[in-house]
C-alpha atoms as a PDB file:
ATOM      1  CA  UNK A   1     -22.229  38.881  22.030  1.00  0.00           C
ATOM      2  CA  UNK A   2     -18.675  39.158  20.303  1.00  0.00           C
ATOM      3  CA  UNK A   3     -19.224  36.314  18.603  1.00  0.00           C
ATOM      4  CA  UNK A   4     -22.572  37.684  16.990  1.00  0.00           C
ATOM      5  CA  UNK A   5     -19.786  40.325  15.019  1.00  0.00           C
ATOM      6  CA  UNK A   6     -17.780  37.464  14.622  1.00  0.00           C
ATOM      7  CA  UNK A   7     -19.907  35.952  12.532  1.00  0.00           C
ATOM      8  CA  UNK A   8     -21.514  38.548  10.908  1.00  0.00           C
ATOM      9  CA  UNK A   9     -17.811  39.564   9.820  1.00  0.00           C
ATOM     10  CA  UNK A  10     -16.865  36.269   7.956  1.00  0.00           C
ATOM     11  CA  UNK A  11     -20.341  37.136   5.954  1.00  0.00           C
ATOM     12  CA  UNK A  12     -19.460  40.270   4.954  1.00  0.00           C
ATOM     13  CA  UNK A  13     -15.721  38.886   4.523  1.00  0.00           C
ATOM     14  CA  UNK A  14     -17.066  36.274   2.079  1.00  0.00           C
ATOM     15  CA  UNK A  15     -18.787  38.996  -0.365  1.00  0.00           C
ATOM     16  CA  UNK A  16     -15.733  41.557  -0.011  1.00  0.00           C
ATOM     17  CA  UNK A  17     -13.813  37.879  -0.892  1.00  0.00           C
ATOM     18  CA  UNK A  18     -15.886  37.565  -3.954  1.00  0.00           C
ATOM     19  CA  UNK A  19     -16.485  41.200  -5.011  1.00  0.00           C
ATOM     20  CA  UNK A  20     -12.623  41.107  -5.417  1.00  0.00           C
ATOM     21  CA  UNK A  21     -12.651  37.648  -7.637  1.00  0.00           C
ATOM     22  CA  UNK A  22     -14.620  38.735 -10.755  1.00  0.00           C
ATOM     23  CA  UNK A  23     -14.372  35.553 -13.140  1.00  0.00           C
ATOM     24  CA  UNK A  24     -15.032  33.391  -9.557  1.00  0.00           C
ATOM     25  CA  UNK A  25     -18.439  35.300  -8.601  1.00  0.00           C
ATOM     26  CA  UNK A  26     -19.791  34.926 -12.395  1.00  0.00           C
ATOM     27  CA  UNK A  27     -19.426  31.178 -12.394  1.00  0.00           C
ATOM     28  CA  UNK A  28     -20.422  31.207  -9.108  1.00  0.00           C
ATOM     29  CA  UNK A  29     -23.897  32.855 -10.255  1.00  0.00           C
ATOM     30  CA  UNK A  30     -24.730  30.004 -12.574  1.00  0.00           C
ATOM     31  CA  UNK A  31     -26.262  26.986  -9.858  1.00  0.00           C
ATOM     32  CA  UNK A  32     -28.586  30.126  -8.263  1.00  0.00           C
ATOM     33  CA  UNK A  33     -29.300  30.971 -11.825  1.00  0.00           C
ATOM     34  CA  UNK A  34     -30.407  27.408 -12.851  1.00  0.00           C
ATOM     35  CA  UNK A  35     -32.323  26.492  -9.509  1.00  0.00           C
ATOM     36  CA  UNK A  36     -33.788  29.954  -9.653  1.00  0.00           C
ATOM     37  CA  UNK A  37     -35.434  29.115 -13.115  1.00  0.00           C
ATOM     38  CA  UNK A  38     -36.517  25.531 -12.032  1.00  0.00           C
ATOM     39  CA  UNK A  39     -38.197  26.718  -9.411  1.00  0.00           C
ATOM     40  CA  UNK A  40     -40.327  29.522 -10.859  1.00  0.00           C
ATOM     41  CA  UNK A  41     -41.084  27.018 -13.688  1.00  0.00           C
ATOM     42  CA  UNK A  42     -42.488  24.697 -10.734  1.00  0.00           C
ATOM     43  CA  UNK A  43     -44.277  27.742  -8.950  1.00  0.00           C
ATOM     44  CA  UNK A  44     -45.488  28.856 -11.902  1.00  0.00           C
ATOM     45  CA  UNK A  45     -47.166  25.097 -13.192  1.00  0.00           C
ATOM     46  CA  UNK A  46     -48.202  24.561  -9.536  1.00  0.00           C
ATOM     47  CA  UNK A  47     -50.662  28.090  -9.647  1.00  0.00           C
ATOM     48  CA  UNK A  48     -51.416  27.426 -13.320  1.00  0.00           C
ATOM     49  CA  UNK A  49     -52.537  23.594 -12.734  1.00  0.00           C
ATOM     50  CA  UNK A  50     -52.893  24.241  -8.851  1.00  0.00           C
ATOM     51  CA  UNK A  51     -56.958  24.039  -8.561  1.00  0.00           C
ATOM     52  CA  UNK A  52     -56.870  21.104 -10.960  1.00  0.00           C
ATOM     53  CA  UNK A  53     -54.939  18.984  -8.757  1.00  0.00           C
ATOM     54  CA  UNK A  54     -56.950  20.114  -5.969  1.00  0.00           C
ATOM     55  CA  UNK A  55     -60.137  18.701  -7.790  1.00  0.00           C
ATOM     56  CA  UNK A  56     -58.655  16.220  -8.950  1.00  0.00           C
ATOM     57  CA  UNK A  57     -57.715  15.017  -4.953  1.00  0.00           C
ATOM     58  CA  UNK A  58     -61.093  16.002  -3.893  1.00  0.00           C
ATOM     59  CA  UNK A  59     -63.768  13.896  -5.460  1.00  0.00           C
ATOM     60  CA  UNK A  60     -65.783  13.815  -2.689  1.00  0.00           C
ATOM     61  CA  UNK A  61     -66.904  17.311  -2.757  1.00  0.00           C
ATOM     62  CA  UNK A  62     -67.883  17.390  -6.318  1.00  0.00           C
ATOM     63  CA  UNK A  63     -72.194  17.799  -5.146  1.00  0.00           C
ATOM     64  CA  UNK A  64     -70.940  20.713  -2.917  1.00  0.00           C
ATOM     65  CA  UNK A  65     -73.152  23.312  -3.559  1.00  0.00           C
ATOM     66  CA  UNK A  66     -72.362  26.971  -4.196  1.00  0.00           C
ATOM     67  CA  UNK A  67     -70.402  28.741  -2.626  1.00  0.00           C
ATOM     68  CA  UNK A  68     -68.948  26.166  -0.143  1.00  0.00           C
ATOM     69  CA  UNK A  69     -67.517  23.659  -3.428  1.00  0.00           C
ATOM     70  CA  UNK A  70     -65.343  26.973  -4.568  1.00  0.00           C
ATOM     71  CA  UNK A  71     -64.826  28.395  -0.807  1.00  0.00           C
ATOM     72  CA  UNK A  72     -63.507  25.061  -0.365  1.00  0.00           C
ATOM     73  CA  UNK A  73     -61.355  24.250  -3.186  1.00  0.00           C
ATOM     74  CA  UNK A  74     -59.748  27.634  -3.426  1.00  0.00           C
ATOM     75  CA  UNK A  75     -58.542  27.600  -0.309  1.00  0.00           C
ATOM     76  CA  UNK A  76     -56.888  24.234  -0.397  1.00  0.00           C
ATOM     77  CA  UNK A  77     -55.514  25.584  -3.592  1.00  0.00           C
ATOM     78  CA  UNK A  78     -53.742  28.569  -1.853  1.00  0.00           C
ATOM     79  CA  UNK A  79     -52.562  26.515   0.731  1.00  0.00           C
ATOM     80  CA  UNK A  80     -50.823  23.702  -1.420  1.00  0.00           C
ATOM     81  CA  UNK A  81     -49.278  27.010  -3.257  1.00  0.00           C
ATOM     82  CA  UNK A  82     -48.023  28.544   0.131  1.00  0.00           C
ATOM     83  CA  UNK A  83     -46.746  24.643   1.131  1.00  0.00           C
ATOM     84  CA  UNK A  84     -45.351  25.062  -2.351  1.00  0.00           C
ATOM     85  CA  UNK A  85     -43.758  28.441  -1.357  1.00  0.00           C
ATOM     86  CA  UNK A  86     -42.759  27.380   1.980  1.00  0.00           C
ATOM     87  CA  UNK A  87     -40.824  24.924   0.057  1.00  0.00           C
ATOM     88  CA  UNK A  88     -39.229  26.228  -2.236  1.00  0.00           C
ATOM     89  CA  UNK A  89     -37.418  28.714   0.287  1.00  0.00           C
ATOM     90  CA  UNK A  90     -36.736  25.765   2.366  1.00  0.00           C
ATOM     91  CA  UNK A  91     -34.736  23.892  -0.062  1.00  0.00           C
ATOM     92  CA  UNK A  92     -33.347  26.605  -2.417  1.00  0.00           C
ATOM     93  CA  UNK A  93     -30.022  26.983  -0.860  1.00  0.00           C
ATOM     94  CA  UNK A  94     -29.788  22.884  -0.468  1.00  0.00           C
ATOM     95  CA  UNK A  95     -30.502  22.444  -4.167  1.00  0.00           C
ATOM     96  CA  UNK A  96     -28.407  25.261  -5.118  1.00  0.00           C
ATOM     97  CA  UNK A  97     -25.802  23.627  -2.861  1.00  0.00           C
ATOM     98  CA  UNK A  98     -26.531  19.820  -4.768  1.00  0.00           C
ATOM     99  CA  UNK A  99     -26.607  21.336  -8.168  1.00  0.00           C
ATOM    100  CA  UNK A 100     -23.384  24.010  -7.926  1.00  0.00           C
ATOM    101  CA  UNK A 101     -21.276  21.200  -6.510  1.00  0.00           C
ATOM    102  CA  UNK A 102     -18.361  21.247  -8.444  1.00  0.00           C
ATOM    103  CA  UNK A 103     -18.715  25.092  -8.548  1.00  0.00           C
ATOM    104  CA  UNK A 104     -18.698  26.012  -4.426  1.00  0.00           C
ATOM    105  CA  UNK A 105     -16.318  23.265  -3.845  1.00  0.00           C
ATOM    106  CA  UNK A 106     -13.205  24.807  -6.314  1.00  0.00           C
ATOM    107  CA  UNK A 107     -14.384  28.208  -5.049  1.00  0.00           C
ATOM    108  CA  UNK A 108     -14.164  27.132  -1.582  1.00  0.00           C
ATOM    109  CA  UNK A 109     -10.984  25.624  -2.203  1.00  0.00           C
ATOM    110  CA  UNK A 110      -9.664  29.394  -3.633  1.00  0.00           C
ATOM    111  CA  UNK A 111     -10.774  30.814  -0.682  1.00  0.00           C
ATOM    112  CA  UNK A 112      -8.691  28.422   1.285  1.00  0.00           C
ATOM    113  CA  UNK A 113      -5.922  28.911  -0.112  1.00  0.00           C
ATOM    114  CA  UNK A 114      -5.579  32.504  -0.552  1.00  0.00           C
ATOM    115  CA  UNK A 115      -6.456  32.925   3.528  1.00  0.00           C
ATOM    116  CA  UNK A 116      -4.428  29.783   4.266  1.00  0.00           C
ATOM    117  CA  UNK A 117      -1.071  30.590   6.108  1.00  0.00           C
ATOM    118  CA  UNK A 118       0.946  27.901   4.027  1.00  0.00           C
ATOM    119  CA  UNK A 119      -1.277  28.610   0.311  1.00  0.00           C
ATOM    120  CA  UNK A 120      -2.678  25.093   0.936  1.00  0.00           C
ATOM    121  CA  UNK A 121      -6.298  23.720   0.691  1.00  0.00           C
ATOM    122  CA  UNK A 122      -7.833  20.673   2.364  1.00  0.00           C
ATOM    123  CA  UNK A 123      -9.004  18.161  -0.412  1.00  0.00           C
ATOM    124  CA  UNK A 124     -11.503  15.692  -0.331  1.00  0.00           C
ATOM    125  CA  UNK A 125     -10.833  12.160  -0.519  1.00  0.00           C
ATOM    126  CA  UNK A 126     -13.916  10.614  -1.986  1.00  0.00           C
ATOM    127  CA  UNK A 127     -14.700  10.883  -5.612  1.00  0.00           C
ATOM    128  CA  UNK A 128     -17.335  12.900  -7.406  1.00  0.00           C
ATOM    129  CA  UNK A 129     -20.345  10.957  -7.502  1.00  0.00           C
ATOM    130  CA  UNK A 130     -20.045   9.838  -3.904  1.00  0.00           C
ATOM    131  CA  UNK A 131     -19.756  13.501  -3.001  1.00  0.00           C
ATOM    132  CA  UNK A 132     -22.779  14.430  -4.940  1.00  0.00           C
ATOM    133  CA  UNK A 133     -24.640  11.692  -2.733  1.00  0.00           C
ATOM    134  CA  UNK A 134     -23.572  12.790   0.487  1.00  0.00           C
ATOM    135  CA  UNK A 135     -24.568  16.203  -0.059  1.00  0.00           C
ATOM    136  CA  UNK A 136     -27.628  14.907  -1.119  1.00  0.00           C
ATOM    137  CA  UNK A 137     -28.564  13.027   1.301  1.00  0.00           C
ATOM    138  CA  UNK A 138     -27.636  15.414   4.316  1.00  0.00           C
ATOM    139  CA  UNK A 139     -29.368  18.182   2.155  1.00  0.00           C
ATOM    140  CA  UNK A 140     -32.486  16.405   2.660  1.00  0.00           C
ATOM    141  CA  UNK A 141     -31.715  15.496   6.447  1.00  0.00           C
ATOM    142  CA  UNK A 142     -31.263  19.077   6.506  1.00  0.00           C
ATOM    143  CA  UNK A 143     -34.467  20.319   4.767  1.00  0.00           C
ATOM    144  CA  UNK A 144     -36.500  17.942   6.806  1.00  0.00           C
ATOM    145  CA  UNK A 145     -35.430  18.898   9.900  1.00  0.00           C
ATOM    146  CA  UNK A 146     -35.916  22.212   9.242  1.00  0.00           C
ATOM    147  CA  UNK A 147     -39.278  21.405   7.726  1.00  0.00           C
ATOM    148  CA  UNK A 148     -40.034  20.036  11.027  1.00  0.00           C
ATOM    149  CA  UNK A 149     -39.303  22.961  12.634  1.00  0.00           C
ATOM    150  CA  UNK A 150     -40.991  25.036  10.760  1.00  0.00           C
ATOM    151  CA  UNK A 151     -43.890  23.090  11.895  1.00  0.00           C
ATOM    152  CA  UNK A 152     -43.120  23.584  15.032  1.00  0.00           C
ATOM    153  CA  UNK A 153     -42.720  27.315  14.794  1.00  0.00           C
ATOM    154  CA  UNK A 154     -46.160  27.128  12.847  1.00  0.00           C
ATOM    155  CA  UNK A 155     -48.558  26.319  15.371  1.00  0.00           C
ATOM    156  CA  UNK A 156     -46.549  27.997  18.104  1.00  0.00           C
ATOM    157  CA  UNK A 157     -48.104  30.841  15.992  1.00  0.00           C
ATOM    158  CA  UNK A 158     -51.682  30.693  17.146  1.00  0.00           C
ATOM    159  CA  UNK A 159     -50.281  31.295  20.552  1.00  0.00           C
ATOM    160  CA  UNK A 160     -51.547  34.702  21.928  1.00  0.00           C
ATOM    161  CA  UNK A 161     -49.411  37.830  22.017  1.00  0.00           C
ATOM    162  CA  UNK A 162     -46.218  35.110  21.457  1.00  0.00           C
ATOM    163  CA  UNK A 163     -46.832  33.374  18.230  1.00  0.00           C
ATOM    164  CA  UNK A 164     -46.524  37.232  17.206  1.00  0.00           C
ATOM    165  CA  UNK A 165     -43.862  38.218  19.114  1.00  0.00           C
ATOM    166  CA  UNK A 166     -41.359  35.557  19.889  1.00  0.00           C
ATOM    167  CA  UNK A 167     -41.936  32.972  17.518  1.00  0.00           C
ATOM    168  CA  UNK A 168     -40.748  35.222  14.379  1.00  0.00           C
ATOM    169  CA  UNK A 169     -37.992  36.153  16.245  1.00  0.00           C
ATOM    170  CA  UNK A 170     -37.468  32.441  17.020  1.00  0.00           C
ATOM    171  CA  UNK A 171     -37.808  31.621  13.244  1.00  0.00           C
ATOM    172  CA  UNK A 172     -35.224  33.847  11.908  1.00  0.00           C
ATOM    173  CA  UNK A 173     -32.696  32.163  14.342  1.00  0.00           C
ATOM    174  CA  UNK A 174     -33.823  28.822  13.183  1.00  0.00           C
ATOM    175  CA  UNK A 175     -33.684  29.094   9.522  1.00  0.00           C
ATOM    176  CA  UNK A 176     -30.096  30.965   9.849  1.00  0.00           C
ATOM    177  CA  UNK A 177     -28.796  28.175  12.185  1.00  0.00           C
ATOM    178  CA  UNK A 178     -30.015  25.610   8.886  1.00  0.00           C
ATOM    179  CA  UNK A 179     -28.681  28.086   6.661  1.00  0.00           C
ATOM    180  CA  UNK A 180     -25.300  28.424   7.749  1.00  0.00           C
ATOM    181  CA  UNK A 181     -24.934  24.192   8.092  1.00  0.00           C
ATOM    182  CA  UNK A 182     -25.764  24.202   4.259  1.00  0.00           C
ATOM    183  CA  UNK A 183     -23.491  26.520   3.672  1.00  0.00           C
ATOM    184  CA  UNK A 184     -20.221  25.693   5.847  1.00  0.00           C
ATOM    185  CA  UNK A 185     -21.560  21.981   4.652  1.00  0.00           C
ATOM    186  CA  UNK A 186     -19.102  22.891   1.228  1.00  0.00           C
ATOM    187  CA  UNK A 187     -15.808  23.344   2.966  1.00  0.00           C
ATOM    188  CA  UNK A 188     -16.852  20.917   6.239  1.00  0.00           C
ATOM    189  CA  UNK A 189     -17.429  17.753   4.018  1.00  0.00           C
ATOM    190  CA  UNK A 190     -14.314  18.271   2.271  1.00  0.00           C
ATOM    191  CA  UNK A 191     -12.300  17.993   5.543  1.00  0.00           C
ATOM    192  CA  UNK A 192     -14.050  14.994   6.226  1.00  0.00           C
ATOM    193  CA  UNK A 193     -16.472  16.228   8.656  1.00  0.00           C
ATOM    194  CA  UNK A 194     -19.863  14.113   9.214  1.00  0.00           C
ATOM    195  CA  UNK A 195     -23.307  15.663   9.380  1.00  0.00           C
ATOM    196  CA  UNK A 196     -23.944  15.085  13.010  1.00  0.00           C
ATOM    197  CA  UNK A 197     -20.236  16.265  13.865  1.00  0.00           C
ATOM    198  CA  UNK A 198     -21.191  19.605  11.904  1.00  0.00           C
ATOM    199  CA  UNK A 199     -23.782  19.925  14.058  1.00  0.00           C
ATOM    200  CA  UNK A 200     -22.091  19.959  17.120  1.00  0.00           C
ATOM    201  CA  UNK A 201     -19.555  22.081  15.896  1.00  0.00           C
ATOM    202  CA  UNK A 202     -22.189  24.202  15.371  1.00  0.00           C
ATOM    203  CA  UNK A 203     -23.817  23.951  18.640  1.00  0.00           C
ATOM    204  CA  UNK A 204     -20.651  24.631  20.248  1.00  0.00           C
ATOM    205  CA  UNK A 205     -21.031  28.094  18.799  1.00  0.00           C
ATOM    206  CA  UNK A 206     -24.279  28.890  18.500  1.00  0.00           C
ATOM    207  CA  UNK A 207     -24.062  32.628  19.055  1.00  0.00           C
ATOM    208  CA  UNK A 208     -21.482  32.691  16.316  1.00  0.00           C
ATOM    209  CA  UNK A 209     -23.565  30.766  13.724  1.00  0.00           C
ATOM    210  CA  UNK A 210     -26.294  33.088  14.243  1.00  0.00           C
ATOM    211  CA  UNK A 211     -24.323  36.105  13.272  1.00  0.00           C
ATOM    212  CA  UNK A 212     -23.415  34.988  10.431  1.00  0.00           C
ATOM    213  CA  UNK A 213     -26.565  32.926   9.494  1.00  0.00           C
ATOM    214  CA  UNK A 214     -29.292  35.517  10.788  1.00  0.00           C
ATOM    215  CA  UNK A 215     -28.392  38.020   8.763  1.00  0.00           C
ATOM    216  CA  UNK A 216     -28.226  36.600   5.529  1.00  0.00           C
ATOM    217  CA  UNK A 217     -31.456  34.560   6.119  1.00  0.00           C
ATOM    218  CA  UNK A 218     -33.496  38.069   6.534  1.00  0.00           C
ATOM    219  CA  UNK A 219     -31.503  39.116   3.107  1.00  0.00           C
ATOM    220  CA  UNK A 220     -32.583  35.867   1.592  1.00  0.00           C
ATOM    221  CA  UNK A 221     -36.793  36.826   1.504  1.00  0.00           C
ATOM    222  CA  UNK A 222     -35.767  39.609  -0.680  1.00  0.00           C
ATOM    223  CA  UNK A 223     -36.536  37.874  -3.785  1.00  0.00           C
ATOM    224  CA  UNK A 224     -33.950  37.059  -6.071  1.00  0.00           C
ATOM    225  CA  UNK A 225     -31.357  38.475  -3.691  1.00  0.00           C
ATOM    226  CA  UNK A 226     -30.388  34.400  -2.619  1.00  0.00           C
ATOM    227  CA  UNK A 227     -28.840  34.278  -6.222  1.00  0.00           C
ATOM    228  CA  UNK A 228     -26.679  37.107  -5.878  1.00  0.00           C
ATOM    229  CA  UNK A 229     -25.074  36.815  -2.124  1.00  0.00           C
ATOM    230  CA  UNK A 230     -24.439  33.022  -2.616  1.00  0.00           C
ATOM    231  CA  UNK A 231     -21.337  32.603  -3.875  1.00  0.00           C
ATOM    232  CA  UNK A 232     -19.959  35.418  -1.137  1.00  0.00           C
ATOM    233  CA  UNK A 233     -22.226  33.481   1.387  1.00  0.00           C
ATOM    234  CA  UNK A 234     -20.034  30.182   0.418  1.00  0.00           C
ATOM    235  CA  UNK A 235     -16.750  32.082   0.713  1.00  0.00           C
ATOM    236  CA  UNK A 236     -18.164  33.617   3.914  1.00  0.00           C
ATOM    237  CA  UNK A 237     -18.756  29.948   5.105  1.00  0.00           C
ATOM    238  CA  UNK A 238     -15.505  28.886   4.103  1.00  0.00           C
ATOM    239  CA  UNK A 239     -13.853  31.457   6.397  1.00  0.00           C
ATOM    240  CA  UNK A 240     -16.263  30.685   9.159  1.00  0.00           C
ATOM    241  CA  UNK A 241     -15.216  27.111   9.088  1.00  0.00           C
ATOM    242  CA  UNK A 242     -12.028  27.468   9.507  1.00  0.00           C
ATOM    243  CA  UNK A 243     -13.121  29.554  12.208  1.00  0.00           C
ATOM    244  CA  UNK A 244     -14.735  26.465  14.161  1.00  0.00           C
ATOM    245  CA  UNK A 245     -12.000  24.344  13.440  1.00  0.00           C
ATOM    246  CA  UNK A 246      -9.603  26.978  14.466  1.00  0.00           C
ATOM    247  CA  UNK A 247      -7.523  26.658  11.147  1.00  0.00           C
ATOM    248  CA  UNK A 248      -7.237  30.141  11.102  1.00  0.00           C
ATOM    249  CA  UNK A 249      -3.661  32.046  12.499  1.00  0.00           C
ATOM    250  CA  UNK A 250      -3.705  35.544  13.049  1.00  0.00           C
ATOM    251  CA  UNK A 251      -0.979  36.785  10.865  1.00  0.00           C
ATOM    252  CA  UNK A 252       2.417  37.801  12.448  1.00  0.00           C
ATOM    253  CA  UNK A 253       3.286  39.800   9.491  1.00  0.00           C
ATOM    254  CA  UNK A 254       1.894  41.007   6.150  1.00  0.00           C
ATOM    255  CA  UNK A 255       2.912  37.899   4.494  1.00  0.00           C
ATOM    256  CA  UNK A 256       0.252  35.494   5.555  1.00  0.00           C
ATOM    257  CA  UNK A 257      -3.048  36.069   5.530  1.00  0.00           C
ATOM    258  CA  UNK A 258      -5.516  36.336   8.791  1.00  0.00           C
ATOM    259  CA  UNK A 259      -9.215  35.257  10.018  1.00  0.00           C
ATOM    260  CA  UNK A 260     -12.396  37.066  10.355  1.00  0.00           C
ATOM    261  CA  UNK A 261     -10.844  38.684  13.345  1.00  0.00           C
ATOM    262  CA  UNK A 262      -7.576  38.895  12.206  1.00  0.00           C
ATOM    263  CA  UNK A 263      -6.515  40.546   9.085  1.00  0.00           C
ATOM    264  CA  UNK A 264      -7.654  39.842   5.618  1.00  0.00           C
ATOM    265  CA  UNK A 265      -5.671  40.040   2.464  1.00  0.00           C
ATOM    266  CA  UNK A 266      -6.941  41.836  -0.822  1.00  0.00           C
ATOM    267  CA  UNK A 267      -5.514  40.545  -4.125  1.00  0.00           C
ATOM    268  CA  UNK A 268      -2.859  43.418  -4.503  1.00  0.00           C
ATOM    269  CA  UNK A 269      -1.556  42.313  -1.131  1.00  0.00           C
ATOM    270  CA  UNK A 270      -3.007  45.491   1.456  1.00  0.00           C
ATOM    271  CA  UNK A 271      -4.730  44.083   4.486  1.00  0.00           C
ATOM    272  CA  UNK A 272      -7.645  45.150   6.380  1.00  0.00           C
ATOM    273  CA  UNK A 273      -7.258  45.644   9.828  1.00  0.00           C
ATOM    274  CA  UNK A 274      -9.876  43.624  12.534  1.00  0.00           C
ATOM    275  CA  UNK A 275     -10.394  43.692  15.606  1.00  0.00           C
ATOM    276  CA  UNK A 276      -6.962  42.440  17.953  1.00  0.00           C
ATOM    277  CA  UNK A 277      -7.328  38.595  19.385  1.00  0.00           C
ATOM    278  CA  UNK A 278      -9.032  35.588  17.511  1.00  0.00           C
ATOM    279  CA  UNK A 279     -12.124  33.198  18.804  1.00  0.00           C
ATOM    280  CA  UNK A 280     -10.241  31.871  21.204  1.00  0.00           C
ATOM    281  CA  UNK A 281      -9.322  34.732  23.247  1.00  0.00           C
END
């Protein structure tokens, strides 16, 4: 259970890190921005030109007669817009993540070194492009497994009395466990981390990823609310990172800075007190 707070510390850590970086939060905004506007452009095409495509796939029900041909056809057209939905939530934080590249990765590099003992930040040692890929491509191992499930999680649904009950409760776990691998993906990968090692890292501290990743993936379905909280959810990630790796070293004095459960440093040099011991106590 103490690692629940834990967690849910270096979140609100990361957005007290970025409410206190101005310049860093407004660049920050821009990848949400842009994938934001993609994706209503897409939503907004797919209900537009939705029941087209739908016709368009169904020839074979063109003699239908009334009402079943429209029955028919409009619901496969509100399901291929909640699949579209579904989607979209899915993979906004991974394409946010792909597009904002060169954004999260010099913020999480600030954040590193202003909590860093020694001022330092790990750097990557691959170049752009092959960075780009990599994300990429464990973006989309990442959206499919959590496509997968969300399958799952789906038809455990129809279950009596438990698809009502537990499986929600089992979905919000899920998505922040995915959630918080995209996000701790930015500052991971740069230390040279491979997908499957993140996710035993992760594993390792299940209880810990959930407090931070829970949280923010209920404050995610609030619409537009993704595009605000993710830069602070990146610094957040950053922190908790460090966390896993045990990077972090309570500071012995005000002149270095501290973890999640250690002390934090503002920019005019006060710190905030936490709770006494680190994750390893």
């Amino acid at each position: 259970m103490r690692d629940l707070g834990v967690g849910f510390r270096c979140l609100l850590q990361g957005q007290r890190w970025m409410a206190r970086h101005g310049r860093a939060y407004g660049f920050g905004l821009l990848p949400g921005l842009i994938t934001l506007v993609l994706y209503a452009a897409a939503l907004v095409a797919l209900a537009l030109w939705g029941e087209d495509l739908v016709g368009w796939a169904t020839p074979f029900a063109d003699g239908w007669p009334s009402p079943w041909l429209g029955l028919f056809r409009g619901l496969l057209t509100a399901v291929l817009f909640a699949l579209g939905l579904l989607l979209a939530v899915v993979s906004f934080t991974a394409v946010t993540l792909l597009i904002g590249q060169p954004f999260y990765e010099n913020l999480s590099e600030q954040v590193d070194r202003d909590v860093s003992p020694d001022g330092t930040a790990p750097e990557s040692a691959l170049p752009l492009w092959r960075e780009l890929w990599v994300s990429g491509c464990d973006g989309l191992r990442i959206v499919v497994r959590a496509a997968v499930w969300g399958v799952l999680l789906f038809a455990a649904g129809f279950l009596p009395f438990v698809g009502q009950t537990v499986v929600p409760v089992i979905g919000f776990f899920v998505t922040g466990f995915f959630l918080t691998e995209e996000l701790t993906a930015v500052a991971l990968q740069r230390r040279g981390v491979a997908l499957r090692d993140r996710l035993a890292l992760l594993r390792s501290r299940k209880t810990l990823v959930w407090g931070f990743g829970t949280p923010l993936g209920l404050a995610f379905l609030v619409p537009f609310v993704a595009v605000f909280l993710m830069p602070g959810a990146v610094a957040g990630a950053t922190l908790l990172a460090r966390e896993l790796l045990g990077e972090q070293e309570r500071a012995a004095d005000a002149e270095a800075a501290g973890s999640c459960e250690g002390f934090v440093r503002n920019r005019a040099g006060a710190f905030d007190p936490g709770p006494v011991g680190g994750l390893g106590d």
